[in-house]
N, C-alpha and C. Protein backbone atom coordinates (compact mmCIF):
# COMPACT_ATOMS: atom_id res chain seq x y z
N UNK A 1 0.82 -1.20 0.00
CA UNK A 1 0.00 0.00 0.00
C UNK A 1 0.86 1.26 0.00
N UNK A 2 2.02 1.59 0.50
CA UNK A 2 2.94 2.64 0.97
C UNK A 2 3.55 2.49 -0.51
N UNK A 3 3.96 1.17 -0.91
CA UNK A 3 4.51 1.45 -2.25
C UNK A 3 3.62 2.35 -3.58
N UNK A 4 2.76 1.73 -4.00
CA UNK A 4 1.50 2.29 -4.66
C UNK A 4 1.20 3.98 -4.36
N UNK A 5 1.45 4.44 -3.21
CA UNK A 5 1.06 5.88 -2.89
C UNK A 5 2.52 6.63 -3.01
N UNK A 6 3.24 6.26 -2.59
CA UNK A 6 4.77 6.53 -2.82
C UNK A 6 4.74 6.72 -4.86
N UNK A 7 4.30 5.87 -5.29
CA UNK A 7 4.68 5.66 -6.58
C UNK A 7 3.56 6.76 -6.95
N UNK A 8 2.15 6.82 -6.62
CA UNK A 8 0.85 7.65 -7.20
C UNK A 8 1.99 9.44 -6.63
N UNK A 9 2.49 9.19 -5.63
CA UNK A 9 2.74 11.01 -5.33
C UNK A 9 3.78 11.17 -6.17
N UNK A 10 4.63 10.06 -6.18
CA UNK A 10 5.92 10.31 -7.18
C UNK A 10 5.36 11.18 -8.58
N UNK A 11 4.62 10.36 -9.46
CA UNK A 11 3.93 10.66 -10.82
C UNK A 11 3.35 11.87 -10.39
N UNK A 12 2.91 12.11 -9.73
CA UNK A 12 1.86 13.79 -9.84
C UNK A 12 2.97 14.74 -9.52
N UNK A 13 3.95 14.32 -8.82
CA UNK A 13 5.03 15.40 -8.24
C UNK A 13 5.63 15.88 -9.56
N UNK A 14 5.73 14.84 -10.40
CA UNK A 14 6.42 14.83 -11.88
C UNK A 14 6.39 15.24 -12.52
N UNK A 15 4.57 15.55 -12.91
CA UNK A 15 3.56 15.82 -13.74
C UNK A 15 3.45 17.14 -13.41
N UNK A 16 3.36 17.80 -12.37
CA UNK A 16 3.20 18.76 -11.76
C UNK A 16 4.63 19.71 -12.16
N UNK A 17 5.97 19.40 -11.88
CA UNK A 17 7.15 19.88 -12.51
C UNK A 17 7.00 19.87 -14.23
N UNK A 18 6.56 18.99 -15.14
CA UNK A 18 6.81 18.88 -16.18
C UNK A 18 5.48 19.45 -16.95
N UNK A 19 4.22 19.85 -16.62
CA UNK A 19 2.68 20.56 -17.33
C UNK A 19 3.02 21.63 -16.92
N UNK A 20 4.49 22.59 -15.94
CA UNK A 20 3.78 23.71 -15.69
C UNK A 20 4.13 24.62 -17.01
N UNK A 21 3.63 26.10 -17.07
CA UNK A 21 4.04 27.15 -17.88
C UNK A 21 4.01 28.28 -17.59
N UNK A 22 4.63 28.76 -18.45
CA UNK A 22 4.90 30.16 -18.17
C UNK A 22 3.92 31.14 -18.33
N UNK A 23 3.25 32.29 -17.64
CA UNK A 23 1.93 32.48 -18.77
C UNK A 23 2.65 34.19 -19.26
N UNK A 24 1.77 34.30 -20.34
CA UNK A 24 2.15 35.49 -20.61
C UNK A 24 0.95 36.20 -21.47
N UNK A 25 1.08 38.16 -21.11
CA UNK A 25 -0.12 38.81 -22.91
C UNK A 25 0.43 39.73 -22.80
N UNK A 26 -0.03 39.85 -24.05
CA UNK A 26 0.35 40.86 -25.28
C UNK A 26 -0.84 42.17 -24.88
N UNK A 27 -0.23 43.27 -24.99
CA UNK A 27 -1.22 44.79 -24.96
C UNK A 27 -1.08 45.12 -26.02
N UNK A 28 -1.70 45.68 -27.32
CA UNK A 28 -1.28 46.43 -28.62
C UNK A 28 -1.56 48.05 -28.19
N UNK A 29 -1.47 49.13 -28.22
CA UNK A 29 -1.73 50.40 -27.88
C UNK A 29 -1.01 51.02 -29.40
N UNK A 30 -2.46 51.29 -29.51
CA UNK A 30 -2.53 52.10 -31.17
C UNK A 30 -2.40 51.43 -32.19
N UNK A 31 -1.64 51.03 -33.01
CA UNK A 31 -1.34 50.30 -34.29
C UNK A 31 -0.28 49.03 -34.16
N UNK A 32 0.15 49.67 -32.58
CA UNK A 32 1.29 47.97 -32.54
C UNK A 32 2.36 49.08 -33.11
N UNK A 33 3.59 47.60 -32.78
CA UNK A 33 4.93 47.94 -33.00
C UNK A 33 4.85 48.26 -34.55
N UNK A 34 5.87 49.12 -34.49
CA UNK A 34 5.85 49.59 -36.44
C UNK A 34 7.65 49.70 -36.66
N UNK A 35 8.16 49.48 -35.65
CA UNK A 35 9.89 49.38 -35.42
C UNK A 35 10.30 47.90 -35.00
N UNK A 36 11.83 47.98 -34.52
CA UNK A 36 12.00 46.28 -33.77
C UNK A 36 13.15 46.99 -32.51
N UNK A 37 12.58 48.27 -32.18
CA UNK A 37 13.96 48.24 -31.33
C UNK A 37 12.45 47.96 -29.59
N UNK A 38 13.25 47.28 -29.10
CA UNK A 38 12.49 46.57 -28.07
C UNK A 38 13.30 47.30 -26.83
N UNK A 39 12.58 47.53 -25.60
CA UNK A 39 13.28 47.76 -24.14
C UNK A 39 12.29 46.78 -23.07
N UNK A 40 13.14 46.01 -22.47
CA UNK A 40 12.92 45.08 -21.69
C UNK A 40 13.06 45.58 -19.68
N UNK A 41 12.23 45.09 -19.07
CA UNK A 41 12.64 45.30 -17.68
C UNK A 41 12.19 44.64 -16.48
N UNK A 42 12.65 44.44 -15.76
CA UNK A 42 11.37 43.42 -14.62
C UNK A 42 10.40 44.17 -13.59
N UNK A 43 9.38 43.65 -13.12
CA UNK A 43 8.75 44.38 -12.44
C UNK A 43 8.63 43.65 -11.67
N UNK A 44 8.44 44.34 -10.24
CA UNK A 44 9.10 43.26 -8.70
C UNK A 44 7.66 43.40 -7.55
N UNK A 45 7.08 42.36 -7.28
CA UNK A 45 6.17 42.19 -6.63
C UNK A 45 6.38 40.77 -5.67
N UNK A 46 5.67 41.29 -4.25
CA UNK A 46 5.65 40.78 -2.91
C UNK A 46 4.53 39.80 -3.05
N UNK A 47 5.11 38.44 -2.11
CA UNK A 47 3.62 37.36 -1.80
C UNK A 47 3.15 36.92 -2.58
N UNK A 48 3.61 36.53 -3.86
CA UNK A 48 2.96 35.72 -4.92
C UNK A 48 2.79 37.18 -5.64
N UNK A 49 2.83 38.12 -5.92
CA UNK A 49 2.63 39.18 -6.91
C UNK A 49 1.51 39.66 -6.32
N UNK A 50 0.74 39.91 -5.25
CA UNK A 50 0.09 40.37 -4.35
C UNK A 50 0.13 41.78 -3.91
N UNK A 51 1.29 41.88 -3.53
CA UNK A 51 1.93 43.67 -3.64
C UNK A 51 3.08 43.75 -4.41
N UNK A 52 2.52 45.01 -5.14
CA UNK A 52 3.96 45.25 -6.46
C UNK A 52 4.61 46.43 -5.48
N UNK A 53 5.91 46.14 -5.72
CA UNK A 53 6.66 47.20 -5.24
C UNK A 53 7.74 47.98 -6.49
N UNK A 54 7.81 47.72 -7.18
CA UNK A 54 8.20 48.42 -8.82
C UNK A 54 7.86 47.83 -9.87
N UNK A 55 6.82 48.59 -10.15
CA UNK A 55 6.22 48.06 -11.40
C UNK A 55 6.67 49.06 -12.64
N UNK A 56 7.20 48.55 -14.00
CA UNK A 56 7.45 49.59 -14.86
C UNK A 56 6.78 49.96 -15.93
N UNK A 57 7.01 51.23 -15.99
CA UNK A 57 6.15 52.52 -16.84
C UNK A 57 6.37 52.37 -18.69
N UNK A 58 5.22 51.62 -18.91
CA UNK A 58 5.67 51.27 -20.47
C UNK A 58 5.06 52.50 -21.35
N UNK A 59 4.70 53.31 -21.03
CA UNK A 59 4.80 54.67 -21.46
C UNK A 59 6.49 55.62 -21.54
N UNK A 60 7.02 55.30 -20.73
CA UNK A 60 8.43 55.68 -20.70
C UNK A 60 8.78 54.75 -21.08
N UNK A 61 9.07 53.78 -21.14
CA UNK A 61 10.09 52.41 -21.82
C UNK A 61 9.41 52.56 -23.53
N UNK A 62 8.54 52.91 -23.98
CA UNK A 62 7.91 53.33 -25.50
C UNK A 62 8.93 54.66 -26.05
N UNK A 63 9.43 55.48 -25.07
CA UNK A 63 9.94 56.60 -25.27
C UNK A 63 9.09 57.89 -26.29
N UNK A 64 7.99 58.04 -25.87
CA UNK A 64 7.16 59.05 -26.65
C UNK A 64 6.50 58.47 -27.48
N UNK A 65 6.47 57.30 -28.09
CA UNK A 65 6.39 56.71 -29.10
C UNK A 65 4.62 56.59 -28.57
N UNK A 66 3.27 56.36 -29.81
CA UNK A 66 2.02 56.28 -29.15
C UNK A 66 1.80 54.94 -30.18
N UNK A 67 2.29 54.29 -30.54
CA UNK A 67 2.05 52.81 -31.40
C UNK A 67 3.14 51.98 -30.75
N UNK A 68 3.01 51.01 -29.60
CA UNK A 68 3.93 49.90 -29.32
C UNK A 68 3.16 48.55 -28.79
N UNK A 69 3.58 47.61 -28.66
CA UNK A 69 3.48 46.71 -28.18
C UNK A 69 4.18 45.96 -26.87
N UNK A 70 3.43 45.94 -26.17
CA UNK A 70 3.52 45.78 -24.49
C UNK A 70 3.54 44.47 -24.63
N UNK A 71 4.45 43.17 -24.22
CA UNK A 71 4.50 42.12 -24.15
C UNK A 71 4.81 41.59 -22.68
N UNK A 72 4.00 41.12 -21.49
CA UNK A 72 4.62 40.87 -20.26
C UNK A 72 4.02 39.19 -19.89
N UNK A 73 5.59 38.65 -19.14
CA UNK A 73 5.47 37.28 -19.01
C UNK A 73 6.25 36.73 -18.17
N UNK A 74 5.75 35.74 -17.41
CA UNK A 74 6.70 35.27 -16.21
C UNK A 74 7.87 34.03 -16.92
N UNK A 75 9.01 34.46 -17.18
CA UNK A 75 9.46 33.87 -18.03
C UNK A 75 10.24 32.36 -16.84
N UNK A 76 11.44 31.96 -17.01
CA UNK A 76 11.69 30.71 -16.62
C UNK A 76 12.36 31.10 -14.76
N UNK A 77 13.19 32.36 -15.62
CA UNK A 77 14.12 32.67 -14.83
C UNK A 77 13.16 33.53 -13.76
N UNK A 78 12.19 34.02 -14.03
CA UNK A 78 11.74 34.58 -13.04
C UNK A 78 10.58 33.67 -11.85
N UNK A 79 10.41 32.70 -12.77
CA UNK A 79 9.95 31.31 -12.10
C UNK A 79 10.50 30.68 -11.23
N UNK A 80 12.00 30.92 -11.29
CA UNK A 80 12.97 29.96 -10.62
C UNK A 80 13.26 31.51 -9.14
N UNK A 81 13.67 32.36 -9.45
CA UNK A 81 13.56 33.12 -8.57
C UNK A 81 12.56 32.94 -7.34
N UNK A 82 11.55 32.89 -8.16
CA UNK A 82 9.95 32.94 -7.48
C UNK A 82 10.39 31.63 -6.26
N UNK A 83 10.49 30.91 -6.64
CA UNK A 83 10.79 29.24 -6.55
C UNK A 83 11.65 29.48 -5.18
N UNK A 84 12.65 29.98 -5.35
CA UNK A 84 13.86 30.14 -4.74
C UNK A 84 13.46 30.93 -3.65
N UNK A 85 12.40 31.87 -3.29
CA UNK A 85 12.43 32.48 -2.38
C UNK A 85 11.59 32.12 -1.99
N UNK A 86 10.28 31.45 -2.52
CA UNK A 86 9.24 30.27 -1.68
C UNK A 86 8.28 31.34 -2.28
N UNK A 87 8.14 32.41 -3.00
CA UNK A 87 7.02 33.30 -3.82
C UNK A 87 6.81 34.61 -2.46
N UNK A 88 7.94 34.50 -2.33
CA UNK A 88 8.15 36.06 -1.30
C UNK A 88 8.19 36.75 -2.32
N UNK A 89 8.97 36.87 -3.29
CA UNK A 89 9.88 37.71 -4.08
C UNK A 89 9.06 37.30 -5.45
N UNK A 90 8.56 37.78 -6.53
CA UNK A 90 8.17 37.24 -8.08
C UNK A 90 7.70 38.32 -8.54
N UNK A 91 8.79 38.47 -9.41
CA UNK A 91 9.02 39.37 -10.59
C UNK A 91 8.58 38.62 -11.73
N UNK A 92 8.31 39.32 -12.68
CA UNK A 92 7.61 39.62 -13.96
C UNK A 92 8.70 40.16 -15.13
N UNK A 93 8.31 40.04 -16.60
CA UNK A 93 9.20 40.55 -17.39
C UNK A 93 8.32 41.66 -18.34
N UNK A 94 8.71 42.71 -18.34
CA UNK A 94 7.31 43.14 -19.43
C UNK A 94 8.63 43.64 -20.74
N UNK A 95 8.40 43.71 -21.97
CA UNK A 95 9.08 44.25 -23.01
C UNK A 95 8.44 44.39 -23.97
N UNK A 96 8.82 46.20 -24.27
CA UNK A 96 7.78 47.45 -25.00
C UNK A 96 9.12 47.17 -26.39
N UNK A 97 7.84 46.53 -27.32
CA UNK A 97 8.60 46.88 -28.81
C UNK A 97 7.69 48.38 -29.70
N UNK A 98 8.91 49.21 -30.07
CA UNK A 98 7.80 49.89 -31.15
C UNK A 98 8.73 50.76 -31.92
């Protein structure tokens, strides 16, 4: 019986490491990117992303620009961070192409 449940938690523990993902969306504001120069940055939030404590200004990262594309996503590395501090700490990636 201990074997069988040992083996059933093993597989979900597994399954659970190997189905997860990353999630991520897209904002278009105005016509979308019409360039390829991109600015990237992280944005840093408390308790599972619960309280943000710097979140960044994709109006300034656009640089004047009123057609870009806002792309933000919890990518691997910020997963593993997350991970690493037990989800005290989880940052975000957002990057303004236009």
């Amino acid at each position: 019986m201990i074997k069988k449940t040992m083996r059933l938690f093993t597989i979900a523990f597994t399954a659970s490491i190997l189905l997860t993902s990353c999630y991520s969306y897209t904002s278009v504001v105005g016509a979308g990117a019409k360039g390829n120069t991109e600015v990237t940055k992280w944005n840093h939030y408390l308790i599972g992303g619960l309280a943000p404590v710097g979140v960044s200004d994709t109006k300034e990262m656009a640089n004047g620009s009123e057609d870009y594309t806002i792309f933000t996503r919890h990518s691997f590395v910020n997963g593993l961070v997350n991970a690493i501090t037990f989800g005290l700490y989880t940052p975000t990636t957002t990057t303004v192409k236009y």
